[in-house]
N, C-alpha and C. Protein backbone atom coordinates (compact mmCIF):
# COMPACT_ATOMS: atom_id res chain seq x y z
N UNK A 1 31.75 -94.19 -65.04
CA UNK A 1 31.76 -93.62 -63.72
C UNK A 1 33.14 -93.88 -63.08
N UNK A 2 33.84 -92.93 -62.38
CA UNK A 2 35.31 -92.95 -61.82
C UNK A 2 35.13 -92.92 -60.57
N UNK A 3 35.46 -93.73 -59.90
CA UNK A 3 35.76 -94.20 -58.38
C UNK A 3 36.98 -93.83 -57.47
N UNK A 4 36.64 -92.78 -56.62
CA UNK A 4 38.36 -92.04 -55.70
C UNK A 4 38.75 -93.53 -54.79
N UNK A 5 39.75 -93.68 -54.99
CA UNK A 5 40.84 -94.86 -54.19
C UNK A 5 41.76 -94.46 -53.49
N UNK A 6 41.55 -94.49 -52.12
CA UNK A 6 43.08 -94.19 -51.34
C UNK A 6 44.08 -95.18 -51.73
N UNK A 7 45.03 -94.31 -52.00
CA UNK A 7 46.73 -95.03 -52.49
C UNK A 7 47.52 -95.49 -51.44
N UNK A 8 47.41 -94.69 -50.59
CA UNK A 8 48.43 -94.69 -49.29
C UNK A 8 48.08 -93.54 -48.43
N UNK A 9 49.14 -92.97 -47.60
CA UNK A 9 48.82 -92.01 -46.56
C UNK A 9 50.37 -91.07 -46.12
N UNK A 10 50.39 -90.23 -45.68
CA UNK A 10 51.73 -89.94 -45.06
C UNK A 10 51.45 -88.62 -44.39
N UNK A 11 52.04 -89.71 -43.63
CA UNK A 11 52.01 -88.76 -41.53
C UNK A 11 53.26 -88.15 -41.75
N UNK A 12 53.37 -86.44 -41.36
CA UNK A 12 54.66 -85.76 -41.07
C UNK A 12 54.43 -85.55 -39.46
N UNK A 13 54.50 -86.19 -37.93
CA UNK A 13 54.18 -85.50 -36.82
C UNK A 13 55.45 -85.15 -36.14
N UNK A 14 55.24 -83.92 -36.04
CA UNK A 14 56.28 -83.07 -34.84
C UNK A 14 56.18 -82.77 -33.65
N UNK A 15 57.23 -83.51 -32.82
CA UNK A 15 57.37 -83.87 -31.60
C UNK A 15 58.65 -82.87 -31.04
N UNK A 16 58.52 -81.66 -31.02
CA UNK A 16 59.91 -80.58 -30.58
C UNK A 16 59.76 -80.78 -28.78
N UNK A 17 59.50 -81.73 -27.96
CA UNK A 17 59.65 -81.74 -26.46
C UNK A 17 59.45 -82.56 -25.60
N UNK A 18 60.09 -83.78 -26.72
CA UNK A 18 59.96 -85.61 -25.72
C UNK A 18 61.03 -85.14 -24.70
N UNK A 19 60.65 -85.55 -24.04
CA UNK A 19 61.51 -85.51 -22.34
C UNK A 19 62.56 -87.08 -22.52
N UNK A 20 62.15 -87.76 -22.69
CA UNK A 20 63.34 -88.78 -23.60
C UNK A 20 63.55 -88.70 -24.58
N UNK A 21 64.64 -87.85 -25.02
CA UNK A 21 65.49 -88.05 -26.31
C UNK A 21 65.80 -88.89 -27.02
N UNK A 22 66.14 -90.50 -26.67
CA UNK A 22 66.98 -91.27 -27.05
C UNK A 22 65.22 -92.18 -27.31
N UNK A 23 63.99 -92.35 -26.85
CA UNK A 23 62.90 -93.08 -26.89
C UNK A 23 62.37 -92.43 -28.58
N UNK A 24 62.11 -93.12 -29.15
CA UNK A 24 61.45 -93.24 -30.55
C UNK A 24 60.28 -93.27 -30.49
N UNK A 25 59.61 -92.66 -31.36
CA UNK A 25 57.88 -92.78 -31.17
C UNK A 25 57.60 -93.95 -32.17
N UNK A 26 56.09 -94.69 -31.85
CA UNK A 26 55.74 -95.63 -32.30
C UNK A 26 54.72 -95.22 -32.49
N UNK A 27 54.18 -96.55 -33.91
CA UNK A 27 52.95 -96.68 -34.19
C UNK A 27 51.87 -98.07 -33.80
N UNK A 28 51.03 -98.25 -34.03
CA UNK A 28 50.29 -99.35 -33.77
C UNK A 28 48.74 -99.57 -34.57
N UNK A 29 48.31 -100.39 -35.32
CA UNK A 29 47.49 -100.50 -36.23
C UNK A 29 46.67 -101.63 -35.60
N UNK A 30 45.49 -101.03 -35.30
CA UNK A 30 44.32 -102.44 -34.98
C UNK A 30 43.25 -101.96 -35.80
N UNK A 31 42.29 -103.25 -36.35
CA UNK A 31 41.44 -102.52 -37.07
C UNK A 31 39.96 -102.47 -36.21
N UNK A 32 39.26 -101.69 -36.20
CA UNK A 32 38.10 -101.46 -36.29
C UNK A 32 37.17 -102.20 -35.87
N UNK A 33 36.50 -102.11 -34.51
CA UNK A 33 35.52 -103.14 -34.13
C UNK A 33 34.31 -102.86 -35.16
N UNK A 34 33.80 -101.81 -35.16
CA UNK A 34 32.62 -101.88 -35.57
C UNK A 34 32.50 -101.38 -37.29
N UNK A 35 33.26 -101.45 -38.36
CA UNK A 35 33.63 -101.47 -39.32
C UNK A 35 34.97 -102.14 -40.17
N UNK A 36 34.80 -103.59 -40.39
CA UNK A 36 36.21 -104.24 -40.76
C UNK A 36 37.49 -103.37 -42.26
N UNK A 37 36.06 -102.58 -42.79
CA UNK A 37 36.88 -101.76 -43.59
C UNK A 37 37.93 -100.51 -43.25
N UNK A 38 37.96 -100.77 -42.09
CA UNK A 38 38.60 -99.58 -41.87
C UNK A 38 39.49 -100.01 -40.43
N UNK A 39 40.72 -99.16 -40.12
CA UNK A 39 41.56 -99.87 -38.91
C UNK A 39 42.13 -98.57 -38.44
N UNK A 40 42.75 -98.60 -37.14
CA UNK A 40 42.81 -97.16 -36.25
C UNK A 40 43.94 -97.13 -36.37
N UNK A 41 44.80 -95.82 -36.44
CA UNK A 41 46.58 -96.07 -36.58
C UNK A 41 46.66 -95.18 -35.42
N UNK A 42 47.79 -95.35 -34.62
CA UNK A 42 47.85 -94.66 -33.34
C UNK A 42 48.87 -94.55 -33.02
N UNK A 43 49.62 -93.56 -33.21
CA UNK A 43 50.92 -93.21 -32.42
C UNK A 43 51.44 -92.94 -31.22
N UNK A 44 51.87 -93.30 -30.69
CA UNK A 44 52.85 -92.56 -29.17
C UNK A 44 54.30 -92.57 -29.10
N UNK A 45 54.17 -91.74 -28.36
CA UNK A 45 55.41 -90.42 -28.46
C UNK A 45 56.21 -90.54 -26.88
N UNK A 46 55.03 -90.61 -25.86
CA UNK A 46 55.32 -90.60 -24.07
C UNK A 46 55.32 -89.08 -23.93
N UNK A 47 55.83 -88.71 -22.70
CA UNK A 47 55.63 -87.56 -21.83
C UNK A 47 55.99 -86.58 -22.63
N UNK A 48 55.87 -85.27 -23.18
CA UNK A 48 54.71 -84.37 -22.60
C UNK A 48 53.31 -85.16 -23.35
N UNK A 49 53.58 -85.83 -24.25
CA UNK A 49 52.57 -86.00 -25.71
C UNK A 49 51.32 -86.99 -25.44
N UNK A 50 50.56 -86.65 -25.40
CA UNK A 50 48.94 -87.93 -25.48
C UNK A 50 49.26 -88.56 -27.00
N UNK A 51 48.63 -89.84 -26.90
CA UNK A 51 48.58 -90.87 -28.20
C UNK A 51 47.65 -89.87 -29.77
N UNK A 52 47.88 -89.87 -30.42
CA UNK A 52 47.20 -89.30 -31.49
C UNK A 52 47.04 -90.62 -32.76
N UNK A 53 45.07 -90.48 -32.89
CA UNK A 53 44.58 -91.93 -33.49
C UNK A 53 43.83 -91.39 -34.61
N UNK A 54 44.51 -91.76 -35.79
CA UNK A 54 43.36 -91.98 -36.82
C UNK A 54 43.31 -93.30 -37.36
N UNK A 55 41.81 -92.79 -38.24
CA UNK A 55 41.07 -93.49 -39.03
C UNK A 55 41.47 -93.83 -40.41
N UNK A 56 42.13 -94.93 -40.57
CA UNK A 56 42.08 -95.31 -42.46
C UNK A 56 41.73 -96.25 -42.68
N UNK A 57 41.87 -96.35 -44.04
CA UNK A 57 41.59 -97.54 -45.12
C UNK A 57 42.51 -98.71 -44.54
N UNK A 58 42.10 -100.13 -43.96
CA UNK A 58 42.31 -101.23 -43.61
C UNK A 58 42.57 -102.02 -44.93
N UNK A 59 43.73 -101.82 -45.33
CA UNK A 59 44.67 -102.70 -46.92
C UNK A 59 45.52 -103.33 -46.46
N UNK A 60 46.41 -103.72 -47.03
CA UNK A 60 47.50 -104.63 -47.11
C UNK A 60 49.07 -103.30 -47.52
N UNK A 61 49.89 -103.34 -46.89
CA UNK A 61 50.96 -101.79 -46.66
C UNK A 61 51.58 -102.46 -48.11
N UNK A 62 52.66 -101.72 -48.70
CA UNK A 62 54.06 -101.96 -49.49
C UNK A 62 54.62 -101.31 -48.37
N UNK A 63 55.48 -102.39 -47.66
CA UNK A 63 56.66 -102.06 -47.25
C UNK A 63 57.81 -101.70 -48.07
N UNK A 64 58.07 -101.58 -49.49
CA UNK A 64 59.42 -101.68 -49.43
C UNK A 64 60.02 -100.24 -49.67
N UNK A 65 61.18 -99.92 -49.62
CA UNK A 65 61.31 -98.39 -49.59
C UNK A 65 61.55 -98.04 -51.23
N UNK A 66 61.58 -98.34 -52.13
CA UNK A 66 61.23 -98.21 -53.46
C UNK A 66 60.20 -97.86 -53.91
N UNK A 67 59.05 -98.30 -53.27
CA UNK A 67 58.01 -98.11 -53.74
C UNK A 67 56.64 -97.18 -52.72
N UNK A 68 58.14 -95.77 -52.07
CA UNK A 68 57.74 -94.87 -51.24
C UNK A 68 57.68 -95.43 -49.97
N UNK A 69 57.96 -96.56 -48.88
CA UNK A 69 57.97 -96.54 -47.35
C UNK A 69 58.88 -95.95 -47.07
N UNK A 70 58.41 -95.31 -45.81
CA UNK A 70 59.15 -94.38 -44.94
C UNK A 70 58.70 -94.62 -43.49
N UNK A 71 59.20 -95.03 -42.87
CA UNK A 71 59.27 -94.97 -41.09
C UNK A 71 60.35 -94.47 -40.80
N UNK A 72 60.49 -92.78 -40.21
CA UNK A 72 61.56 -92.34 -39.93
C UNK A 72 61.43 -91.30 -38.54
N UNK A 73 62.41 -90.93 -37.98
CA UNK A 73 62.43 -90.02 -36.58
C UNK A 73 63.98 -89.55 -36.92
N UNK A 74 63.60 -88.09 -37.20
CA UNK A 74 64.90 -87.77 -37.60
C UNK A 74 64.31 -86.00 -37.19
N UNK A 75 65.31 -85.28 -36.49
CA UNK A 75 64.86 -83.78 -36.14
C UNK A 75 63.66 -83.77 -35.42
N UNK A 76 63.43 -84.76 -34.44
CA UNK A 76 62.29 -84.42 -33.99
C UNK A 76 60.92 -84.43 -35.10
N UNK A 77 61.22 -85.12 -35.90
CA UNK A 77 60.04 -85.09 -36.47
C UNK A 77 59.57 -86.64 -37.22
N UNK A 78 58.11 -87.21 -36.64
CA UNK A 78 58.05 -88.72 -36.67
C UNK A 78 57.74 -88.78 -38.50
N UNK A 79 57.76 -89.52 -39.39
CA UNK A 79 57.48 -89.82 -40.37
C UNK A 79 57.30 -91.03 -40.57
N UNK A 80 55.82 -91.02 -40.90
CA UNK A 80 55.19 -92.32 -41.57
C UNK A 80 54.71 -92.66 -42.73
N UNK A 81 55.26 -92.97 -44.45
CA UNK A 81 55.18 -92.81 -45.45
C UNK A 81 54.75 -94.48 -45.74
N UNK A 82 53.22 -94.70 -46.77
CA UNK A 82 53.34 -95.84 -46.79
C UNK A 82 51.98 -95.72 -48.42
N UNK A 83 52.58 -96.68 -49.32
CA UNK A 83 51.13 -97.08 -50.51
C UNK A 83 50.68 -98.32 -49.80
N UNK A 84 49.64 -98.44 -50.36
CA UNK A 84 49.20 -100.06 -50.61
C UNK A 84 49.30 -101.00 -51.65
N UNK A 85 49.14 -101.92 -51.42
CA UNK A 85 49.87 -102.70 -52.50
C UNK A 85 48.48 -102.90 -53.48
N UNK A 86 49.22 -102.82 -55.14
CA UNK A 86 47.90 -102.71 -56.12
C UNK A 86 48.34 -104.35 -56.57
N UNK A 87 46.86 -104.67 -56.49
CA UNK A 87 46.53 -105.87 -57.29
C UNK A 87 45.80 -105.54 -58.38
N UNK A 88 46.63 -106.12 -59.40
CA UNK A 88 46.50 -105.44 -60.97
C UNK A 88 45.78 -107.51 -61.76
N UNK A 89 44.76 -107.08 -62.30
CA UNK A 89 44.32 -108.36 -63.24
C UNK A 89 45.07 -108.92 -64.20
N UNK A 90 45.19 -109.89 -64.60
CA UNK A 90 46.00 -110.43 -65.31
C UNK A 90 45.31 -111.67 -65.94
N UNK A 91 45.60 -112.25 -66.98
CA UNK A 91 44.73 -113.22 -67.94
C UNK A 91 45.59 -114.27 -67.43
């Protein structure tokens, strides 16, 4: 029997009409009151834009940019590229 595993995730969001130019959008990760498996990712952007929140898989990130991270704001457009880190068995 084969089991689907989220790997990672990647946010492309486009922001063409922050009223501050020079302000960067952010993210923020809390997990989940009423399910520990899972944690809310939530971006903001500020004026014209409301916060936009999803739902994922609550893992442990690979930060490193080798192994696909991406946190970027470049053209107006936010990018959030991220795996999780695999714990592989070993004797």
């Amino acid at each position: 029997m084969w089991y689907k595993v989220v790997q990672g995730y990647k946010f492309n969001i486009f922001y063409p009409d922050l009223i501050h130019g020079g302000a960067t959008p952010e993210f923020s990760l809390k997990p989940c009151a009423d399910n520990p498996e899972f944690a809310v990712l939530r971006f903001h952007a500020g004026p014209p834009y409301e916060d936009i929140a999803f739902k994922i898989v609550n893992r442990e990130w690979e930060y490193s940019y080798k192994r696909g991270f991406r946190c970027h704001f470049h053209n107006n457009i936010f990018q959030l590229w991220f795996h999780f880190k695999r714990y592989r068995y070993r004797r």
